[in-house]
PDB file of N, CA and C in Angstrom:
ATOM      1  N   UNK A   1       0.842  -1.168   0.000  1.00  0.00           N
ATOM      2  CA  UNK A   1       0.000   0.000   0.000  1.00  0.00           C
ATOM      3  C   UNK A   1       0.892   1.238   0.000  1.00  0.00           C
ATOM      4  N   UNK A   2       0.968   1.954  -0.740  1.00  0.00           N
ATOM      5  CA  UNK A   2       1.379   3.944  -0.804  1.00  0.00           C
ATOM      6  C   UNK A   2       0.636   4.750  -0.114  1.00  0.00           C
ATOM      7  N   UNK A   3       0.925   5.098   0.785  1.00  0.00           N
ATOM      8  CA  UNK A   3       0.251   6.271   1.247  1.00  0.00           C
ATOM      9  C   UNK A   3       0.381   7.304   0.719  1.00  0.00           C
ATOM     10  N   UNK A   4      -0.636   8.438   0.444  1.00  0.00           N
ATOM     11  CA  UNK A   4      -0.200  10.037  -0.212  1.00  0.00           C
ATOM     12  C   UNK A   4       0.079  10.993   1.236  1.00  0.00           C
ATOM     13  N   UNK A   5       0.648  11.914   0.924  1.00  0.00           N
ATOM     14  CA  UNK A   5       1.091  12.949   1.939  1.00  0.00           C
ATOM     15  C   UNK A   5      -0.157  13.875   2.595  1.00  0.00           C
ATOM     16  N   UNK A   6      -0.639  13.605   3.430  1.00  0.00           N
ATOM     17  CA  UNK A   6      -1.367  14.172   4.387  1.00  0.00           C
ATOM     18  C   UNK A   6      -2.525  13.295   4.747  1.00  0.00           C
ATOM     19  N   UNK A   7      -2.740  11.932   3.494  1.00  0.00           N
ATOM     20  CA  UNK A   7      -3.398  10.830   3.815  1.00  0.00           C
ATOM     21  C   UNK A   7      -3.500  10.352   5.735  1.00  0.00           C
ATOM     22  N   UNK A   8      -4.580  10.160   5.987  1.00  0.00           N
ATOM     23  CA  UNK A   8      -5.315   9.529   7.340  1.00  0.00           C
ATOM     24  C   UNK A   8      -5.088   7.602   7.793  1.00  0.00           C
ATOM     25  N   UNK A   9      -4.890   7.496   8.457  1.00  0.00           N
ATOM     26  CA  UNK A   9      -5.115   6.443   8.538  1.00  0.00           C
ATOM     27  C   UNK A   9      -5.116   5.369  10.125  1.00  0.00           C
ATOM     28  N   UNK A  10      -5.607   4.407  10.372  1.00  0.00           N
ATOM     29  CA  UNK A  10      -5.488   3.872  11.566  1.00  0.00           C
ATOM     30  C   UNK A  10      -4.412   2.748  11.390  1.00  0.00           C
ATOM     31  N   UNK A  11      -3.284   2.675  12.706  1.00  0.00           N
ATOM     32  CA  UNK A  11      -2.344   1.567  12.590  1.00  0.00           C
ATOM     33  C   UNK A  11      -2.753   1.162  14.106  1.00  0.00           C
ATOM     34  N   UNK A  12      -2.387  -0.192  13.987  1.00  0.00           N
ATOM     35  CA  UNK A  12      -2.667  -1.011  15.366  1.00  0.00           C
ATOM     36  C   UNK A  12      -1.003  -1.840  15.190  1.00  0.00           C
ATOM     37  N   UNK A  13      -0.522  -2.620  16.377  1.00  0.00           N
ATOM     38  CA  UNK A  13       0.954  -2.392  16.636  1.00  0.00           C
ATOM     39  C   UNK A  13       1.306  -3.110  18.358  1.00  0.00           C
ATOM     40  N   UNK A  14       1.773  -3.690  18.433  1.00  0.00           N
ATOM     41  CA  UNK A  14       2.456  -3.948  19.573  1.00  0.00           C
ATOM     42  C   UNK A  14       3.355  -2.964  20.189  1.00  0.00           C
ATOM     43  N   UNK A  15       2.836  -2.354  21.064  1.00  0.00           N
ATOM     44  CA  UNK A  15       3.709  -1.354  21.719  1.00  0.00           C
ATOM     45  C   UNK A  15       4.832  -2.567  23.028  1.00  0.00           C
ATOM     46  N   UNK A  16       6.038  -1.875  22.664  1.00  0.00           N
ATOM     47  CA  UNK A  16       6.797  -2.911  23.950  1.00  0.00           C
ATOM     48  C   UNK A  16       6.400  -1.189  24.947  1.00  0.00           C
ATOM     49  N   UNK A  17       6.517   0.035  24.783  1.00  0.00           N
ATOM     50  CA  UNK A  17       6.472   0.480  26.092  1.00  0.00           C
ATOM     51  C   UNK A  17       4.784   0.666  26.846  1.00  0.00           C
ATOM     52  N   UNK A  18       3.959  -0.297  26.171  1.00  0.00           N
ATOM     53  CA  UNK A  18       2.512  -0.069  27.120  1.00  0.00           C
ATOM     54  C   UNK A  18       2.329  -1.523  27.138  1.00  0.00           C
ATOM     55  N   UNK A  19       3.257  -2.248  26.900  1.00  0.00           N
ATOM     56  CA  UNK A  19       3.530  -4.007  26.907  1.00  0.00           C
ATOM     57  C   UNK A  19       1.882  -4.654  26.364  1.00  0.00           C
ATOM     58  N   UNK A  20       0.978  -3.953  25.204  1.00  0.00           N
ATOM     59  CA  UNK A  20       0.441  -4.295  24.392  1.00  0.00           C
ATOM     60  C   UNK A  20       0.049  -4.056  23.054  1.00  0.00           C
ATOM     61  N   UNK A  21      -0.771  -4.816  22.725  1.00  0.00           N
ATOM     62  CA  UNK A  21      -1.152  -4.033  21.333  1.00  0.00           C
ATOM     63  C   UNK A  21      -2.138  -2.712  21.704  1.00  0.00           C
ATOM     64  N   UNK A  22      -1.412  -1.686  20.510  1.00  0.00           N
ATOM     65  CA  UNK A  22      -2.119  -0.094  20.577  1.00  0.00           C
ATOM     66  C   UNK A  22      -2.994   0.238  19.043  1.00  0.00           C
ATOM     67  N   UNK A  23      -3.627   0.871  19.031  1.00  0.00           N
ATOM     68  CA  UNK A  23      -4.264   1.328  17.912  1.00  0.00           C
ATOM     69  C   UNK A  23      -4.461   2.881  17.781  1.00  0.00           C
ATOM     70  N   UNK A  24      -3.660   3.478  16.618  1.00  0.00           N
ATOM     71  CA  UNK A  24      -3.683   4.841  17.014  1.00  0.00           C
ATOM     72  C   UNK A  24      -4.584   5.326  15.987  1.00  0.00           C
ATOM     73  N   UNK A  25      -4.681   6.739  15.743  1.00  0.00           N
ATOM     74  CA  UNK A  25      -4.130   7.423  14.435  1.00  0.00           C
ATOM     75  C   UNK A  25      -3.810   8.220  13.836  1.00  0.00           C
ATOM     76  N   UNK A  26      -3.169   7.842  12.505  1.00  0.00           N
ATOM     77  CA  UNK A  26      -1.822   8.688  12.114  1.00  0.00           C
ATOM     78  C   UNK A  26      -2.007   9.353  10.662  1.00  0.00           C
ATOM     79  N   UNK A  27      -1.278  10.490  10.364  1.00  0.00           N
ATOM     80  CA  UNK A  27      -1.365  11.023   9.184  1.00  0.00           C
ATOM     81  C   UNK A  27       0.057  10.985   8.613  1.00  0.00           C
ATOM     82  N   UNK A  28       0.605  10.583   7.402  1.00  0.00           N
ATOM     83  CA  UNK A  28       1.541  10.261   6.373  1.00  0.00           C
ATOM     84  C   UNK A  28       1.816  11.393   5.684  1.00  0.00           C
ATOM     85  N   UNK A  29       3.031  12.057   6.694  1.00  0.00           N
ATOM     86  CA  UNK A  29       4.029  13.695   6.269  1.00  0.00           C
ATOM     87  C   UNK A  29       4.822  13.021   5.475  1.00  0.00           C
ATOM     88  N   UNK A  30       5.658  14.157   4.891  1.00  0.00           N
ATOM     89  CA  UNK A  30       6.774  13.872   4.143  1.00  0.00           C
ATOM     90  C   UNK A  30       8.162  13.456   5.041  1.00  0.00           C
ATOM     91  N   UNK A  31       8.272  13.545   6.834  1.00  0.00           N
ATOM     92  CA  UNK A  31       8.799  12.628   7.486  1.00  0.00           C
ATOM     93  C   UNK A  31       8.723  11.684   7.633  1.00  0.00           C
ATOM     94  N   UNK A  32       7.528  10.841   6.800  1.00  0.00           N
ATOM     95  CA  UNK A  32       7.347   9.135   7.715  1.00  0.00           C
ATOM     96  C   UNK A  32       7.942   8.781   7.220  1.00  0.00           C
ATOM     97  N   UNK A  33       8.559   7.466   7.253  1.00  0.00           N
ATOM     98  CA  UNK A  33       8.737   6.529   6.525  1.00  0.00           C
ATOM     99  C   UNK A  33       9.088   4.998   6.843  1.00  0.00           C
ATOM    100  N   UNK A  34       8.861   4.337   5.757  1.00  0.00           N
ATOM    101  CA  UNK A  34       8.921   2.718   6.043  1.00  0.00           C
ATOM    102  C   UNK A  34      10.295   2.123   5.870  1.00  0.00           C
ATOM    103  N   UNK A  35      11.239   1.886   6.822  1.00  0.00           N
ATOM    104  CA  UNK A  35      12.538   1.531   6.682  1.00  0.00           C
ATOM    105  C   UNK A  35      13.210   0.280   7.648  1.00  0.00           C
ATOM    106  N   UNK A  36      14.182  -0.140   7.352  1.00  0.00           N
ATOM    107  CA  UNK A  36      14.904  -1.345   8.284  1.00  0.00           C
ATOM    108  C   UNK A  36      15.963  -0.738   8.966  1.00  0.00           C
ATOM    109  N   UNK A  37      16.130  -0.972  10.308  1.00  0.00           N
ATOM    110  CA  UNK A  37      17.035  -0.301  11.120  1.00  0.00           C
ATOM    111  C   UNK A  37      18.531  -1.410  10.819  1.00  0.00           C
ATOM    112  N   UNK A  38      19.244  -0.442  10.991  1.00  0.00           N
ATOM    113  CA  UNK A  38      20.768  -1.332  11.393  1.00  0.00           C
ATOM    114  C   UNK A  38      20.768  -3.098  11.539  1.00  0.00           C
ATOM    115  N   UNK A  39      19.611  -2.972  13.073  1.00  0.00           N
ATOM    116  CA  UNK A  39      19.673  -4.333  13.440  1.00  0.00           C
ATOM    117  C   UNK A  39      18.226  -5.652  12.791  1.00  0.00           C
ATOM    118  N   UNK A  40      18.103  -4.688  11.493  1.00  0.00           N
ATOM    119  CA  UNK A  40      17.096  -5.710  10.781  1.00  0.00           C
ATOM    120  C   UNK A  40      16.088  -5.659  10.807  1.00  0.00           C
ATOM    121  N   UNK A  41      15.427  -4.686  11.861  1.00  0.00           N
ATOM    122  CA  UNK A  41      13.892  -4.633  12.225  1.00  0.00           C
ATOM    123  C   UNK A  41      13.377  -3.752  11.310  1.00  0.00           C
ATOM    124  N   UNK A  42      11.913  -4.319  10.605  1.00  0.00           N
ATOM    125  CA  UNK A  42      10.993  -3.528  10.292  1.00  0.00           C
ATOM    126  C   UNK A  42      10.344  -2.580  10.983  1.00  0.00           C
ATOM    127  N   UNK A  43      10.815  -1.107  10.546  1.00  0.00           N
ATOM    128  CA  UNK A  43      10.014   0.300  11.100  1.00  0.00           C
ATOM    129  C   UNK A  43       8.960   1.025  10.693  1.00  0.00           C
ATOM    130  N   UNK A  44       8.419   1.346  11.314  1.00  0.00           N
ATOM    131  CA  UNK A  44       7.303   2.440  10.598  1.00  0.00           C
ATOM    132  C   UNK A  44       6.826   3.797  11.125  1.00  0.00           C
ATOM    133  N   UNK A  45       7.385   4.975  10.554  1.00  0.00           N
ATOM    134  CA  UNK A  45       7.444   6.073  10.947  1.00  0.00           C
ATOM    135  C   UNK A  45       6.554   7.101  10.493  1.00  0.00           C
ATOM    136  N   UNK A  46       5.319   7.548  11.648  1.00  0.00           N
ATOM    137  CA  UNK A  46       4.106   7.923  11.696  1.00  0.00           C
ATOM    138  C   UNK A  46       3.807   8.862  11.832  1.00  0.00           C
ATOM    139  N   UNK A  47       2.880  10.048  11.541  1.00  0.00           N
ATOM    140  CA  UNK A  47       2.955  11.467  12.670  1.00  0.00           C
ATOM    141  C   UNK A  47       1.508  10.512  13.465  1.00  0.00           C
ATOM    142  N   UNK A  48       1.519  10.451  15.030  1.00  0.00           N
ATOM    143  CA  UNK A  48       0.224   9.956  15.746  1.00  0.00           C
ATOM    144  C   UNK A  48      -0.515  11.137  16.307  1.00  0.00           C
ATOM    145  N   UNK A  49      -1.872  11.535  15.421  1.00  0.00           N
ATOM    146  CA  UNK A  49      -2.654  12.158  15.564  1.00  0.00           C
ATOM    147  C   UNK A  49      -2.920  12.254  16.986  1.00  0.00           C
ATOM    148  N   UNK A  50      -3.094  11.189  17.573  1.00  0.00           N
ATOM    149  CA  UNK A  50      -3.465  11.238  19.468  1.00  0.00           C
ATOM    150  C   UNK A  50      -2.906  11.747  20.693  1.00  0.00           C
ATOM    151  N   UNK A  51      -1.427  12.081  20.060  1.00  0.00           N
ATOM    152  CA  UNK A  51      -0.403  12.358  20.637  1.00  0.00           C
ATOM    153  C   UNK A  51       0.404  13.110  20.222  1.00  0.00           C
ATOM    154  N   UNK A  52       0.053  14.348  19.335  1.00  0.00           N
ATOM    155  CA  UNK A  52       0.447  14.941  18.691  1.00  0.00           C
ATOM    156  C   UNK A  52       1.908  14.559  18.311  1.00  0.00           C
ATOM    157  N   UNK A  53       2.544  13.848  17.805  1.00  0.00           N
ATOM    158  CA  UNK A  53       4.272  13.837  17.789  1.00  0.00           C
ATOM    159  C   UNK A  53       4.554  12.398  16.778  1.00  0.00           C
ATOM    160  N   UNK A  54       5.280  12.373  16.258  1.00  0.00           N
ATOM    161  CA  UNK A  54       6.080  11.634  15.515  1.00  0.00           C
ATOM    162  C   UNK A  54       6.244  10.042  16.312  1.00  0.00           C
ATOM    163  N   UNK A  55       5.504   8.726  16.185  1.00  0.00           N
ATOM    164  CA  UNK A  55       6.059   7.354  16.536  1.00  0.00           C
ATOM    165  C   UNK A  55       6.714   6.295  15.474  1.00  0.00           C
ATOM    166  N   UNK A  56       7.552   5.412  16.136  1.00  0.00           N
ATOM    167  CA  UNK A  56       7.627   4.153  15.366  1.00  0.00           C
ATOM    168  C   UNK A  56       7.055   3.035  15.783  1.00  0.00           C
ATOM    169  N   UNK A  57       6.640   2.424  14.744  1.00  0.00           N
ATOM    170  CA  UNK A  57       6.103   1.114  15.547  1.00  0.00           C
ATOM    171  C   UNK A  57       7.249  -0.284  14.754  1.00  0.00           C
ATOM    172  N   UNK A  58       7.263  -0.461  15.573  1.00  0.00           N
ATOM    173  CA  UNK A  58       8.452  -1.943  15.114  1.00  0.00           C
ATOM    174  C   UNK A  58       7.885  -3.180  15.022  1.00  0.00           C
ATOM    175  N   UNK A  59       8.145  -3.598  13.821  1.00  0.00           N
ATOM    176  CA  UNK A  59       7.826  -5.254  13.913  1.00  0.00           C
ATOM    177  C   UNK A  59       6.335  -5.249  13.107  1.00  0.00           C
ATOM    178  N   UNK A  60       5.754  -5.885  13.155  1.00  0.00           N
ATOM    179  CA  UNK A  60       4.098  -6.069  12.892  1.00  0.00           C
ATOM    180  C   UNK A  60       3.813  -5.492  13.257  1.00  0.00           C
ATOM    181  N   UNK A  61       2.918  -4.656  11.619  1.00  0.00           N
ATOM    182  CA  UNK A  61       1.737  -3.370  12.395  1.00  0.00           C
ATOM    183  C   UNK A  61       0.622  -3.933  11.212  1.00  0.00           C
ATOM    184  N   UNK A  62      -0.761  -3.241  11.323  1.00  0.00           N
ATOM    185  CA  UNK A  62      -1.418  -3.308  10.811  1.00  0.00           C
ATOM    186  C   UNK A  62      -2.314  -1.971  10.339  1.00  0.00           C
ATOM    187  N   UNK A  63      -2.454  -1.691   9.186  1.00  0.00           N
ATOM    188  CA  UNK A  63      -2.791  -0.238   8.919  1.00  0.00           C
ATOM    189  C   UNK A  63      -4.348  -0.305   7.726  1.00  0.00           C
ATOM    190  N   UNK A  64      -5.114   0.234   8.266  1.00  0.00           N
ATOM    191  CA  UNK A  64      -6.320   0.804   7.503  1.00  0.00           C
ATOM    192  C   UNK A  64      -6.872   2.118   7.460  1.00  0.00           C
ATOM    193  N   UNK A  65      -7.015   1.937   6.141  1.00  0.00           N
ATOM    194  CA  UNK A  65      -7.660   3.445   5.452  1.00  0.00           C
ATOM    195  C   UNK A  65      -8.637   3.447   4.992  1.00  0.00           C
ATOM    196  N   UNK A  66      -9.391   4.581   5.537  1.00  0.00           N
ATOM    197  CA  UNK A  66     -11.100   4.620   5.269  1.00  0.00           C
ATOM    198  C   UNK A  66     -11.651   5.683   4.097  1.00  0.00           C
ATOM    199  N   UNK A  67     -11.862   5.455   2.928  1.00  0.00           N
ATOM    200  CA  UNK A  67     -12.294   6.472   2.051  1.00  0.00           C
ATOM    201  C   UNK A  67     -11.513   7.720   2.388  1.00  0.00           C
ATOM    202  N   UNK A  68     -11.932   8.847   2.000  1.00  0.00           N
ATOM    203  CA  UNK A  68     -11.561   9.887   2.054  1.00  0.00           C
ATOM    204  C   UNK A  68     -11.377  11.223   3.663  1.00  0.00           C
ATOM    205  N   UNK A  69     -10.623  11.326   4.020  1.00  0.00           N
ATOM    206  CA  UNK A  69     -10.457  11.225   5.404  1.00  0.00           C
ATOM    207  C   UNK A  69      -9.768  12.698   5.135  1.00  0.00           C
ATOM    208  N   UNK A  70     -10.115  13.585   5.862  1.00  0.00           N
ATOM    209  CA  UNK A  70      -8.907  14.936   6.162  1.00  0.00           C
ATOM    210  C   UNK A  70      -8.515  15.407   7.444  1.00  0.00           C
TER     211      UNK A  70
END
């Protein structure tokens, strides 16, 4: 899936610092992005609407987008 730049969307995610799965949501700046760290792990770099600020979620995430969203 591509996200467009300012595109909406919900990701759900194993948080290790709330030691469960979280479900946020996030909007897709021209900061996010989908990358592998040093030590191999799949990243995913979010702005989280809920929390105003920039997250990663590592490892398995799961992301849905609902029609047209602003």
């Amino acid at each position: 899936m591509k996200l467009e730049t300012n595109e909406t969307f919900k990701i759900t995610y194993y948080a290790e610092k709330h030691g469960k799965h979280i479900t946020r949501t996030g909007k897709w700046t021209a900061q996010c992005r989908e990358w592998i760290s040093k030590a191999g792990q799949k990243l995913f770099t979010y702005y989280d609407l809920d929390n105003n600020g920039y997250r990663t979620a590592k490892g398995d995430y799961m992301i849905s987008v609902r029609g047209n969203q602003s």
